[in-house]
Every structure is written in structure tokens, then in C-alpha cells.
N, C-alpha and C. Protein backbone atom coordinates (compact mmCIF):
# COMPACT_ATOMS: atom_id res chain seq x y z
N UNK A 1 56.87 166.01 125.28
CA UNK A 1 56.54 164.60 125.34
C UNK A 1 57.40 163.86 124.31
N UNK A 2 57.89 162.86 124.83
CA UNK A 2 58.52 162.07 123.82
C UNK A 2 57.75 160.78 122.83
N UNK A 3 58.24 160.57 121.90
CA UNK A 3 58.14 160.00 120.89
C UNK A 3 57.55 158.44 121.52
N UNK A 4 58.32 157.65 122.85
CA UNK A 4 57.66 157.01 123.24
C UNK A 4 56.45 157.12 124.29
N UNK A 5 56.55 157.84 125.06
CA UNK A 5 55.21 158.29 125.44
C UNK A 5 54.17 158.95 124.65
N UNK A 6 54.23 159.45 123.12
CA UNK A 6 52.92 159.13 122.49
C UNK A 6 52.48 157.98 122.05
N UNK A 7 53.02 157.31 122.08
CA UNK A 7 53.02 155.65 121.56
C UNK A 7 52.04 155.28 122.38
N UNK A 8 52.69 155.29 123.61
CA UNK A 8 52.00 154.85 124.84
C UNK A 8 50.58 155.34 124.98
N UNK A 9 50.51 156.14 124.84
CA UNK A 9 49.15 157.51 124.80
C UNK A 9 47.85 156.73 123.87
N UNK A 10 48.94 156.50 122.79
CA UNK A 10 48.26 156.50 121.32
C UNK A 10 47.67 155.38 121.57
N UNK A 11 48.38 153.94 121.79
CA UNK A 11 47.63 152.48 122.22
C UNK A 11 47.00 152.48 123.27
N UNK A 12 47.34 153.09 124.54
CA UNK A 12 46.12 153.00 125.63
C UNK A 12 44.86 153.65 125.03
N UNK A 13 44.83 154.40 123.88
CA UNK A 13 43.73 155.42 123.54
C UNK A 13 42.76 154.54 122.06
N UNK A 14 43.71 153.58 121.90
CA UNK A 14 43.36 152.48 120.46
C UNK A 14 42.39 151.52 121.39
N UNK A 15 40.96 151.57 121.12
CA UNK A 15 40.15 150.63 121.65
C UNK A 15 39.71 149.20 120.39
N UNK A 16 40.64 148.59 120.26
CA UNK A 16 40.21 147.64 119.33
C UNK A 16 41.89 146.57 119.76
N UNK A 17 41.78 145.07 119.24
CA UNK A 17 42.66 144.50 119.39
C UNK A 17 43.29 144.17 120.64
N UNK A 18 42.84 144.26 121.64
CA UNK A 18 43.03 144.69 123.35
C UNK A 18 44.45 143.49 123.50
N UNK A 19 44.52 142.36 123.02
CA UNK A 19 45.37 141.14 123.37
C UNK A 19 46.68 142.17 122.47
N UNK A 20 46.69 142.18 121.54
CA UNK A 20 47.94 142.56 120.84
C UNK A 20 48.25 144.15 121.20
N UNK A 21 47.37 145.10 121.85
CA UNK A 21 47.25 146.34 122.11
C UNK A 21 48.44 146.24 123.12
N UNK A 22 48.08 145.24 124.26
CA UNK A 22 48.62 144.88 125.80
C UNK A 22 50.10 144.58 125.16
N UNK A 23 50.33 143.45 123.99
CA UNK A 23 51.58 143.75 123.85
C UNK A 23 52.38 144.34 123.69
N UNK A 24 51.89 145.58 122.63
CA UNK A 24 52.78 146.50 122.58
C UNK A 24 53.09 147.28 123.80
N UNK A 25 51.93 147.08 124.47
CA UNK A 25 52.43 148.39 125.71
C UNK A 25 53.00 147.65 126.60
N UNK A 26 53.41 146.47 126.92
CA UNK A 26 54.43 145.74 127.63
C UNK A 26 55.61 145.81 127.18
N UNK A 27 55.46 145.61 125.55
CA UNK A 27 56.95 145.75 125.33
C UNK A 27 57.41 147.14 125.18
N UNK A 28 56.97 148.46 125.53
CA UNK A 28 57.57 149.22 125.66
C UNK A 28 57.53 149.78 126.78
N UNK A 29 56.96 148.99 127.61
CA UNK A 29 56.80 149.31 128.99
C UNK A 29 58.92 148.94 130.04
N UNK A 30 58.82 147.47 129.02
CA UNK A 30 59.79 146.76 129.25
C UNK A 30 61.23 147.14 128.34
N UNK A 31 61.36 148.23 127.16
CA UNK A 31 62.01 148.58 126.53
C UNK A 31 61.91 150.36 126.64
N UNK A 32 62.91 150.80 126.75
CA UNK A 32 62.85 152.58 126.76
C UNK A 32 63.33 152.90 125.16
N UNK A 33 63.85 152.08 124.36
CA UNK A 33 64.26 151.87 123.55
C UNK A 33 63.29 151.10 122.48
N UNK A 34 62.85 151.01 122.55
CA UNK A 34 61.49 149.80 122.23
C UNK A 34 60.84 150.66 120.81
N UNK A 35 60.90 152.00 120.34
CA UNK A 35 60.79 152.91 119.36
C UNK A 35 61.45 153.07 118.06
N UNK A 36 63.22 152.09 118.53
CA UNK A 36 63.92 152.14 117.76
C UNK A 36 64.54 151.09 116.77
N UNK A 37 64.73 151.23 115.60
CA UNK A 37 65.00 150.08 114.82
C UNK A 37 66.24 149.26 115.60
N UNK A 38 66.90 150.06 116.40
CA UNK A 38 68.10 149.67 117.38
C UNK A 38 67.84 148.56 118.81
N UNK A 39 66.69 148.70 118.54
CA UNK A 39 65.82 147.63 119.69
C UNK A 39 65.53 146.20 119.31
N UNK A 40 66.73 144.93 119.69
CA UNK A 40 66.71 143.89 118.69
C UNK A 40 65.47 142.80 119.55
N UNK A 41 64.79 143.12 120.01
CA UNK A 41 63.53 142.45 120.80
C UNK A 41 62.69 142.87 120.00
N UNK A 42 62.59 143.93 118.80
CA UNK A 42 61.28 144.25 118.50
C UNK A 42 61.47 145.82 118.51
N UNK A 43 60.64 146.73 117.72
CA UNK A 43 60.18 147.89 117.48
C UNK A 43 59.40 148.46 117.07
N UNK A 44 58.23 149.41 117.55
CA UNK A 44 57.09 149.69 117.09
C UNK A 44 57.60 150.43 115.62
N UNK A 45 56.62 150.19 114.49
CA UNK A 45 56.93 151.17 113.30
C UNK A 45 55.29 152.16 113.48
N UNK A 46 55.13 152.45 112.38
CA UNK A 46 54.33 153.24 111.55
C UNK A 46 54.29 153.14 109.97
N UNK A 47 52.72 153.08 110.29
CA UNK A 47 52.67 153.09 108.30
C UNK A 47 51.05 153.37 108.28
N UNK A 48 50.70 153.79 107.01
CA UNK A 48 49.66 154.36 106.36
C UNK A 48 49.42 153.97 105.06
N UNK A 49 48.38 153.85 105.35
CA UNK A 49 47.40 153.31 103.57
C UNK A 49 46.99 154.32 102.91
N UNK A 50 47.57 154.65 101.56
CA UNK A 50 47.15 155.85 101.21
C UNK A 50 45.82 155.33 100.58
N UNK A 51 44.65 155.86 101.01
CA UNK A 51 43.40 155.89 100.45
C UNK A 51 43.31 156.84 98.93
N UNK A 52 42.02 156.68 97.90
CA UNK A 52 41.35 157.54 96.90
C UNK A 52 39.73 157.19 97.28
N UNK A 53 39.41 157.69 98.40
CA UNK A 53 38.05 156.95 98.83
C UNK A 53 37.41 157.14 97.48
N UNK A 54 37.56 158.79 96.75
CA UNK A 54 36.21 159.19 95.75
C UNK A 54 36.60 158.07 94.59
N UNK A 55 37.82 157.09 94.03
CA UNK A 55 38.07 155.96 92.97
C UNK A 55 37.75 155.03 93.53
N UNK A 56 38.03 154.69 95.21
CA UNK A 56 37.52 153.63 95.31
C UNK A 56 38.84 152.10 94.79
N UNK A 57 40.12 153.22 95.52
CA UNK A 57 41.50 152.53 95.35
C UNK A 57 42.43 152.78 96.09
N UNK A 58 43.15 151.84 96.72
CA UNK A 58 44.70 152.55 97.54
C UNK A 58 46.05 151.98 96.89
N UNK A 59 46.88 153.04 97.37
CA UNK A 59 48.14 152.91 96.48
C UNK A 59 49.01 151.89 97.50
N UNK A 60 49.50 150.90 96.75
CA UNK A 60 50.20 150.48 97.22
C UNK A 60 51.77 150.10 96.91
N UNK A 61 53.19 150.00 97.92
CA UNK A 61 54.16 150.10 97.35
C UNK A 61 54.86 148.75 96.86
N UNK A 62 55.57 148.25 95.69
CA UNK A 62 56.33 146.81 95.45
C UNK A 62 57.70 146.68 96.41
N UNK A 63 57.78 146.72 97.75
CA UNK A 63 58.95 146.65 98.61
C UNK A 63 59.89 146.23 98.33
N UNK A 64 61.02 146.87 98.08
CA UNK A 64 62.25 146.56 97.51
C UNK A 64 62.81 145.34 97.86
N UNK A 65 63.26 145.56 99.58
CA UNK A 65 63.43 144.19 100.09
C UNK A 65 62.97 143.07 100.17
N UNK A 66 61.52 143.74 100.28
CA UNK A 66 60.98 141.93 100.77
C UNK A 66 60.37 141.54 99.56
N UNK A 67 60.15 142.32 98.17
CA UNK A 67 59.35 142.05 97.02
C UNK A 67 57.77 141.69 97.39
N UNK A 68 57.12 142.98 98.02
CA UNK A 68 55.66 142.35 98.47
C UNK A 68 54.99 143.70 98.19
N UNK A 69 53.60 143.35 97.91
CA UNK A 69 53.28 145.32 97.56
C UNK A 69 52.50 145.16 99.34
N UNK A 70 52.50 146.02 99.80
CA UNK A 70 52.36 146.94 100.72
C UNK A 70 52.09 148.09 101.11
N UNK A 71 51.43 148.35 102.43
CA UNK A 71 51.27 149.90 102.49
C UNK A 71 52.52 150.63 102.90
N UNK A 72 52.20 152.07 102.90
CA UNK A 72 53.37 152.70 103.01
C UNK A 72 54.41 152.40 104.45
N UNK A 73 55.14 152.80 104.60
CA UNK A 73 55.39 152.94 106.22
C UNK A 73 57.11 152.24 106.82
N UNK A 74 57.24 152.54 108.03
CA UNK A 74 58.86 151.92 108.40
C UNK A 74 59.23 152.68 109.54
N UNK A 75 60.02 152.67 109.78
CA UNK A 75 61.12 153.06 111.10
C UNK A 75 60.80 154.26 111.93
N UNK A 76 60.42 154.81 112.87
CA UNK A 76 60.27 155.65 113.50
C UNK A 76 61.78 156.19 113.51
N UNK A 77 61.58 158.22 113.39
CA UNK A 77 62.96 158.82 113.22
C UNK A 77 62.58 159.73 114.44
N UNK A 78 64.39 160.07 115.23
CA UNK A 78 64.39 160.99 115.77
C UNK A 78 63.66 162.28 116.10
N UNK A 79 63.24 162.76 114.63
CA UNK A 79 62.37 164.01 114.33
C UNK A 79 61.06 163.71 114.04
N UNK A 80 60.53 162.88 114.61
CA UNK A 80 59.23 162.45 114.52
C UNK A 80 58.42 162.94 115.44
N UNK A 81 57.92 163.54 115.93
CA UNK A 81 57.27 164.06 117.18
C UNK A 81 55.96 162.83 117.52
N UNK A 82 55.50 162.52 116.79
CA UNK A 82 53.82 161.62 117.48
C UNK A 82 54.46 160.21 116.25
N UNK A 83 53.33 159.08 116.63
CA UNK A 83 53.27 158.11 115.65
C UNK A 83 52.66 158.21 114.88
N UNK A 84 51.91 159.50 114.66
CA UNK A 84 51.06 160.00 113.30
C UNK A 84 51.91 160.50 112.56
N UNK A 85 53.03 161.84 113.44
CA UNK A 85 53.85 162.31 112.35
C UNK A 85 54.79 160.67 111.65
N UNK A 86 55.15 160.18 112.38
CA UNK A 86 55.92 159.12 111.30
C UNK A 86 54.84 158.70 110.39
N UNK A 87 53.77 157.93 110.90
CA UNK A 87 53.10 157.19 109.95
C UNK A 87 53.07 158.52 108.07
N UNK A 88 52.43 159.24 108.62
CA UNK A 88 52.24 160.71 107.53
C UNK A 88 53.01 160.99 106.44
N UNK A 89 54.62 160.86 107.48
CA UNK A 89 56.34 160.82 106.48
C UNK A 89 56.32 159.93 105.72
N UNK A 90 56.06 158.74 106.53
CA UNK A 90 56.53 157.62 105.69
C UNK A 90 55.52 157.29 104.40
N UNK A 91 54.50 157.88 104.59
CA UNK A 91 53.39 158.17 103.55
C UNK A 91 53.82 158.75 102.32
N UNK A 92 54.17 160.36 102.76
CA UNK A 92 54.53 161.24 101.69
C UNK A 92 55.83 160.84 101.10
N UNK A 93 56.65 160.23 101.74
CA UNK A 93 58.21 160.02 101.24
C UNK A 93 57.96 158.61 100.06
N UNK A 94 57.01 157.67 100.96
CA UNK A 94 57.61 156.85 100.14
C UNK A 94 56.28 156.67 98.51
N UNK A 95 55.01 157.64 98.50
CA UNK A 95 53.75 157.94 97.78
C UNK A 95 54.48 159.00 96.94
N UNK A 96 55.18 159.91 97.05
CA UNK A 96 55.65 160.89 96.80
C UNK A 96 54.61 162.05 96.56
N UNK A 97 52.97 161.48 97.32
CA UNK A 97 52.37 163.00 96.72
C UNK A 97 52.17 163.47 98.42
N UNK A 98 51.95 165.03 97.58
CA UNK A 98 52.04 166.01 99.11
C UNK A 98 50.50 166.27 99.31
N UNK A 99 50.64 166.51 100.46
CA UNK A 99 49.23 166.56 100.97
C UNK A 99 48.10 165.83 101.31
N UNK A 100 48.55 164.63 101.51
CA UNK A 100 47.70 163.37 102.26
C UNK A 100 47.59 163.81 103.68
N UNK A 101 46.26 163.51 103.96
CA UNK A 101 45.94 164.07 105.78
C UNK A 101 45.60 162.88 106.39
N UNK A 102 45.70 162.00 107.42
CA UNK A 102 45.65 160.82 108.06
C UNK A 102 44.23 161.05 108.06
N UNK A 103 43.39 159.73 108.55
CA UNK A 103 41.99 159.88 108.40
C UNK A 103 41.64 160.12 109.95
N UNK A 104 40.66 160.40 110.49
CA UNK A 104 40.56 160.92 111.97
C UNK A 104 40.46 159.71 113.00
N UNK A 105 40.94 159.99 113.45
CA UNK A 105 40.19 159.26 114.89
C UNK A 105 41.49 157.69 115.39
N UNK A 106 42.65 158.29 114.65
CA UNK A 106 43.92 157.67 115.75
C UNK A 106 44.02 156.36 114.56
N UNK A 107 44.97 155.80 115.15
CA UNK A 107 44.90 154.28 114.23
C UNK A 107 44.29 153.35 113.88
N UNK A 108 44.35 153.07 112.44
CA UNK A 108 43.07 151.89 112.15
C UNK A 108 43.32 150.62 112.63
N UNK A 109 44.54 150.15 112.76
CA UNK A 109 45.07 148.36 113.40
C UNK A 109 46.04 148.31 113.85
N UNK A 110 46.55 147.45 114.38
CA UNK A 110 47.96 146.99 114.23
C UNK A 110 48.37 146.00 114.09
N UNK A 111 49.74 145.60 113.55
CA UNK A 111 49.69 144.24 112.66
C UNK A 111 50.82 144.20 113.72
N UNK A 112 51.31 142.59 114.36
CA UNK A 112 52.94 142.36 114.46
C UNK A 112 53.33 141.55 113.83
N UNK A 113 54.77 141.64 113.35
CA UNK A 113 54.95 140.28 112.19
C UNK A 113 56.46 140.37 112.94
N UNK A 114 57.12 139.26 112.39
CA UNK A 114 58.46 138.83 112.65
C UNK A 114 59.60 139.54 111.12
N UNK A 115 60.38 139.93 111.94
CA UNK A 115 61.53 140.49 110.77
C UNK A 115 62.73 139.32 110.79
N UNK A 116 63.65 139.38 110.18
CA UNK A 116 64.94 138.61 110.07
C UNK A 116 65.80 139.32 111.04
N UNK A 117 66.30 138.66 112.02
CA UNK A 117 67.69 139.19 112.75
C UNK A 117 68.49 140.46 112.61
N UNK A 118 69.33 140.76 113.38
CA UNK A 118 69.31 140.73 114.42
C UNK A 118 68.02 141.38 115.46
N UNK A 119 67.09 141.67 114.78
CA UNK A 119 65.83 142.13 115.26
C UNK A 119 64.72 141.09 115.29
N UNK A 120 63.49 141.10 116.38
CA UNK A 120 62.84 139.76 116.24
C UNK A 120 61.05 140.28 115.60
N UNK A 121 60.49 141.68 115.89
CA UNK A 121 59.55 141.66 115.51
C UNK A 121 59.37 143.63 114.89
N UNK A 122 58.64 143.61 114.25
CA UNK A 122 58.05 144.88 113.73
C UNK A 122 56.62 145.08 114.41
N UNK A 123 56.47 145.71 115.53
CA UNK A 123 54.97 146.33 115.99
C UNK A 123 54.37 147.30 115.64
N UNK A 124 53.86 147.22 114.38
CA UNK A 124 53.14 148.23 113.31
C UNK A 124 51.80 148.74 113.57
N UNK A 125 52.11 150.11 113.77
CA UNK A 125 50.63 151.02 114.23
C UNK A 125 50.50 151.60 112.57
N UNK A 126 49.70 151.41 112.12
CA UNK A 126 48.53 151.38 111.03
C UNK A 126 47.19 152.38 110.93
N UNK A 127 47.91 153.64 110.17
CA UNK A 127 47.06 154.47 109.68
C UNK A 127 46.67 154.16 108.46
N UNK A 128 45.92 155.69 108.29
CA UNK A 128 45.11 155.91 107.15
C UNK A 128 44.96 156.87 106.30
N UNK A 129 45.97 157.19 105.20
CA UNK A 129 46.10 158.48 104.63
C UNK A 129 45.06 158.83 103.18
N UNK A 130 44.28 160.17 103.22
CA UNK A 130 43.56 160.55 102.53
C UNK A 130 44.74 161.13 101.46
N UNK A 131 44.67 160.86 99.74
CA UNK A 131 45.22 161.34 99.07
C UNK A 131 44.09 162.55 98.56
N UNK A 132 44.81 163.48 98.29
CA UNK A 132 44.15 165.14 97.70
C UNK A 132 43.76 164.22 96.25
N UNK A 133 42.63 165.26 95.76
CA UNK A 133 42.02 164.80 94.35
C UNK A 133 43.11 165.74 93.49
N UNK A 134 43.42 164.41 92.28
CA UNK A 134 44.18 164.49 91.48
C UNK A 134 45.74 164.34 91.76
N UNK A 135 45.75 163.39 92.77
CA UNK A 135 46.99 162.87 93.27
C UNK A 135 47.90 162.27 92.58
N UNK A 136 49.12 162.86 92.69
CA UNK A 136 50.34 162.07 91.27
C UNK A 136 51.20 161.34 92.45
N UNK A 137 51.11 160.20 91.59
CA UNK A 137 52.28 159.65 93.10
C UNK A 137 53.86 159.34 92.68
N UNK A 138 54.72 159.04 93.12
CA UNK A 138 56.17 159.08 92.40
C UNK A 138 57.13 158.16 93.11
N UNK A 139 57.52 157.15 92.68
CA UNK A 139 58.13 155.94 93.15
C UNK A 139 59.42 156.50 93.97
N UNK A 140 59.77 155.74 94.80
CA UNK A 140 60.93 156.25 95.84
C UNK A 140 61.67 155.21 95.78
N UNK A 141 63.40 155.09 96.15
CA UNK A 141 64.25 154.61 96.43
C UNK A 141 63.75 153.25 97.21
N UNK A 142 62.90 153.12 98.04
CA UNK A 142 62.72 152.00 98.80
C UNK A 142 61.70 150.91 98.26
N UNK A 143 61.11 151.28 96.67
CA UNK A 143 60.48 150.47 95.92
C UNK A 143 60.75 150.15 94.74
N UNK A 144 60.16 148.87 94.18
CA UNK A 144 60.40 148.38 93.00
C UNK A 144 59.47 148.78 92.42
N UNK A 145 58.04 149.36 92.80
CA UNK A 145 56.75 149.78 92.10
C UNK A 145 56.10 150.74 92.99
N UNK A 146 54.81 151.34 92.24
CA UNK A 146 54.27 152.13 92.88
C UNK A 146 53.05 151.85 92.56
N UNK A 147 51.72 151.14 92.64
CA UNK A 147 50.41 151.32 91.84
C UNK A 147 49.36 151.47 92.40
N UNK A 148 48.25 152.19 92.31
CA UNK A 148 47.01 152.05 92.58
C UNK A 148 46.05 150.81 92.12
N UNK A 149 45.50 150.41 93.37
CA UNK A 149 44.77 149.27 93.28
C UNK A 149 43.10 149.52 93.75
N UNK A 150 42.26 148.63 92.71
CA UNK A 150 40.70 148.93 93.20
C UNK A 150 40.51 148.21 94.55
N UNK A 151 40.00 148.62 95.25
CA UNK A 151 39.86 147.49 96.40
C UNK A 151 39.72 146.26 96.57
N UNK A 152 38.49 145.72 95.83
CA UNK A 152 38.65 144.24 95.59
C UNK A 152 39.65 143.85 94.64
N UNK A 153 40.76 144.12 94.47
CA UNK A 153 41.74 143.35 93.77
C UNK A 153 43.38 143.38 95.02
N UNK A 154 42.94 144.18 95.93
CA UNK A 154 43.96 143.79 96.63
C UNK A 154 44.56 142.53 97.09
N UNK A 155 43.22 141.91 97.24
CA UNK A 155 43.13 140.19 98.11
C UNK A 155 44.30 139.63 96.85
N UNK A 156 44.43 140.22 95.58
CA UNK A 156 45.16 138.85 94.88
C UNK A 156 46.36 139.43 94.59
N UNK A 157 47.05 140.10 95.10
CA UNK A 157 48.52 141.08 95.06
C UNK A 157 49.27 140.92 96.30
N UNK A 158 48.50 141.33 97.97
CA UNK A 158 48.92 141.47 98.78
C UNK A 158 48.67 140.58 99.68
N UNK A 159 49.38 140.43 100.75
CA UNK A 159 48.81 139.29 101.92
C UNK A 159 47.99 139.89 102.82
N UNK A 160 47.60 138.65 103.66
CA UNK A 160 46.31 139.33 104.75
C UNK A 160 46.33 140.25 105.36
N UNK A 161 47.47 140.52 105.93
CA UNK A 161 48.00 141.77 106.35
C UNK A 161 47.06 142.33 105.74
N UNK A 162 47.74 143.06 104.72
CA UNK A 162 47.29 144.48 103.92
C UNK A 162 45.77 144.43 103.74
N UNK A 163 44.93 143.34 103.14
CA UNK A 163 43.99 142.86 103.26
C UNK A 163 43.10 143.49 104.48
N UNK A 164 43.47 143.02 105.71
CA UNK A 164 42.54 143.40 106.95
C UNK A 164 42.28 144.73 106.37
N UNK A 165 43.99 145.39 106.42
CA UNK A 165 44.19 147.06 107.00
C UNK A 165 43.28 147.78 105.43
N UNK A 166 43.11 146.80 104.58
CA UNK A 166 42.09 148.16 103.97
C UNK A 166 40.70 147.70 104.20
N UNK A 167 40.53 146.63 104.72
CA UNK A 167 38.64 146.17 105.17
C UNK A 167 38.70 147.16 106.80
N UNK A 168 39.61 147.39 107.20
CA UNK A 168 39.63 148.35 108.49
C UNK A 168 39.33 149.69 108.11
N UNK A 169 40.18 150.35 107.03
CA UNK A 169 40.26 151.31 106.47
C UNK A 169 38.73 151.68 105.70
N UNK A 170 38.16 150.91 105.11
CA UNK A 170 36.68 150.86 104.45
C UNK A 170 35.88 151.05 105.62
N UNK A 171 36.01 150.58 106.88
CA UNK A 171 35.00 150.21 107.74
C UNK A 171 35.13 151.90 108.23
N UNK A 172 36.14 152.18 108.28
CA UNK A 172 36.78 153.81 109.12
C UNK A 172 35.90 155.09 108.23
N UNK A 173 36.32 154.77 106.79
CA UNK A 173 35.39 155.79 105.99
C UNK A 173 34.08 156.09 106.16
């Protein structure tokens, strides 16, 4: 199975958001390519919130580019087999700790936002990664920061975005 037919799988199987659900699966209904950052109509990503349910905090990253803290996540790769394995990578690569397990039961949201040219949108499927107790995390190339945040202090760091995806993420626990 390919990388876009779990996509496909994965959102017909996401019962929440049904109006923005339908979009994505049009636009990759309408794109075979529609997976890839190479797709200038738009491309589904992946990303994950690394949770500390037992602190009662998620880590979030200071995005190099866009200067915004954020959850983990980005580009679907070749060697990605499902949109879990990306979401997971882009977890561990850019958290730097090993052994985060997605939380069960498929994706918590999905956000679409608009990117800058030559590409027009990012269609972000939105997990949920459990960090192991006593988790060290380690800043990566694609950030300016790395920090753990208590939950109620996210609202004054990050935008709504991120916001929903950890009141989604709370609701999931």
C-alpha cells in the first residue's frame, strides 16, 4: 500500500471535522501527488504533539522559519510507510527523545493553513505522541528552541492552532 492510500484510509477512518476531512480527500483524490512537498496546490503533512500526560506538559518546538513554537511535524518522506510513521519521525527527529509511541486511536485533528509560494496550502494530520518517563529532549537543526510547556500556558506562546490540538489531545487522554 502506498503512502497515499493510507492517507486516504486514515481520513475516511478520522470521524471528526467531516467539512475539512472531505477536503483533504478531494484534494488527493484530485492530486496523485498531493503527499508531496512537490505538489504546489497543497500537501498533506504530519505532525505530533509530544505529550508528558504524568507533568501535565507538551513540548513544543521555536520554528526556525516561521519563528512560532509549535508542535512537532513536516513533510511526508519517501520512506514513510503510513501517516503515523511520518507523524512519529518527525516527532523523534525533531524532540530528539527516543521512544515516544503515538497515542491510540488514529489522529487527533487536522489543521489546514496556507504556506508562502510556490506552494498554496499545508493539510496537516495531527497526532499525538506519548513521551517515555524521564524524557530528555534535544534541539534539532530545524529549531530555534525546544521547551516544555504546562498546558495552560500554551494559549500565551502559541496560536490557536496549537491551542485546539492540545484541548484535542487532553480530550484523547
Amino acid at each position: 500500500m502506498s503512502l497515499h492510500d493510507d492517507a486516504v484510509l486514515v481520513l475516511k477512518s478520522y470521524e471528526d471535522q467531516d467539512e475539512l476531512r472531505r477536503t483533504y480527500l478531494d484534494h488527493l483524490s484530485a492530486h496523485p501527488d498531493g503527499m508531496w512537498k512537490a505538489c504546489e496546490a497543497g500537501h498533506v503533512t504530519a505532525s505530533a504533539l509530544v505529550v508528558d500526560p504524568e507533568r501535565g506538559r507538551v513540548l513544543l518546538t521555536l520554528h526556525r522559519k516561521l519563528n512560532m513554537w509549535l508542535q512537532m511535524g513536516g513533510h511526508c518522506e519517501p520512506g514513510d510507510a503510513t501517516l503515523s510513521d511520518a507523524a512519529l519521525r518527525e516527532a523523534t527527529e525533531e524532540s530528539g527523545i527516543a521512544g515516544l509511541t503515538l497515542l491510540p486511536g488514529g489522529p487527533v485533528r487536522l489543521d489546514r493553513h496556507p504556506i508562502p509560494a510556490p506552494c498554496n496550502w499545508h493539510l496537516d494530520v495531527q497526532y499525538a505522541a506519548l513521551a517515555p518517563g524521564g524524557a530528555v529532549e534535544a534541539i534539532s537543526e530545524e529549531s530555534l528552541d525546544l521547551r516544555w510547556f504546562p498546558y495552560d500556558e500554551v494559549a500565551g506562546v502559541a496560536d490557536a492552532s496549537v491551542v485546539r490540538l492540545v484541548e484535542r489531545t487532553r480530550a484523547a487522554l
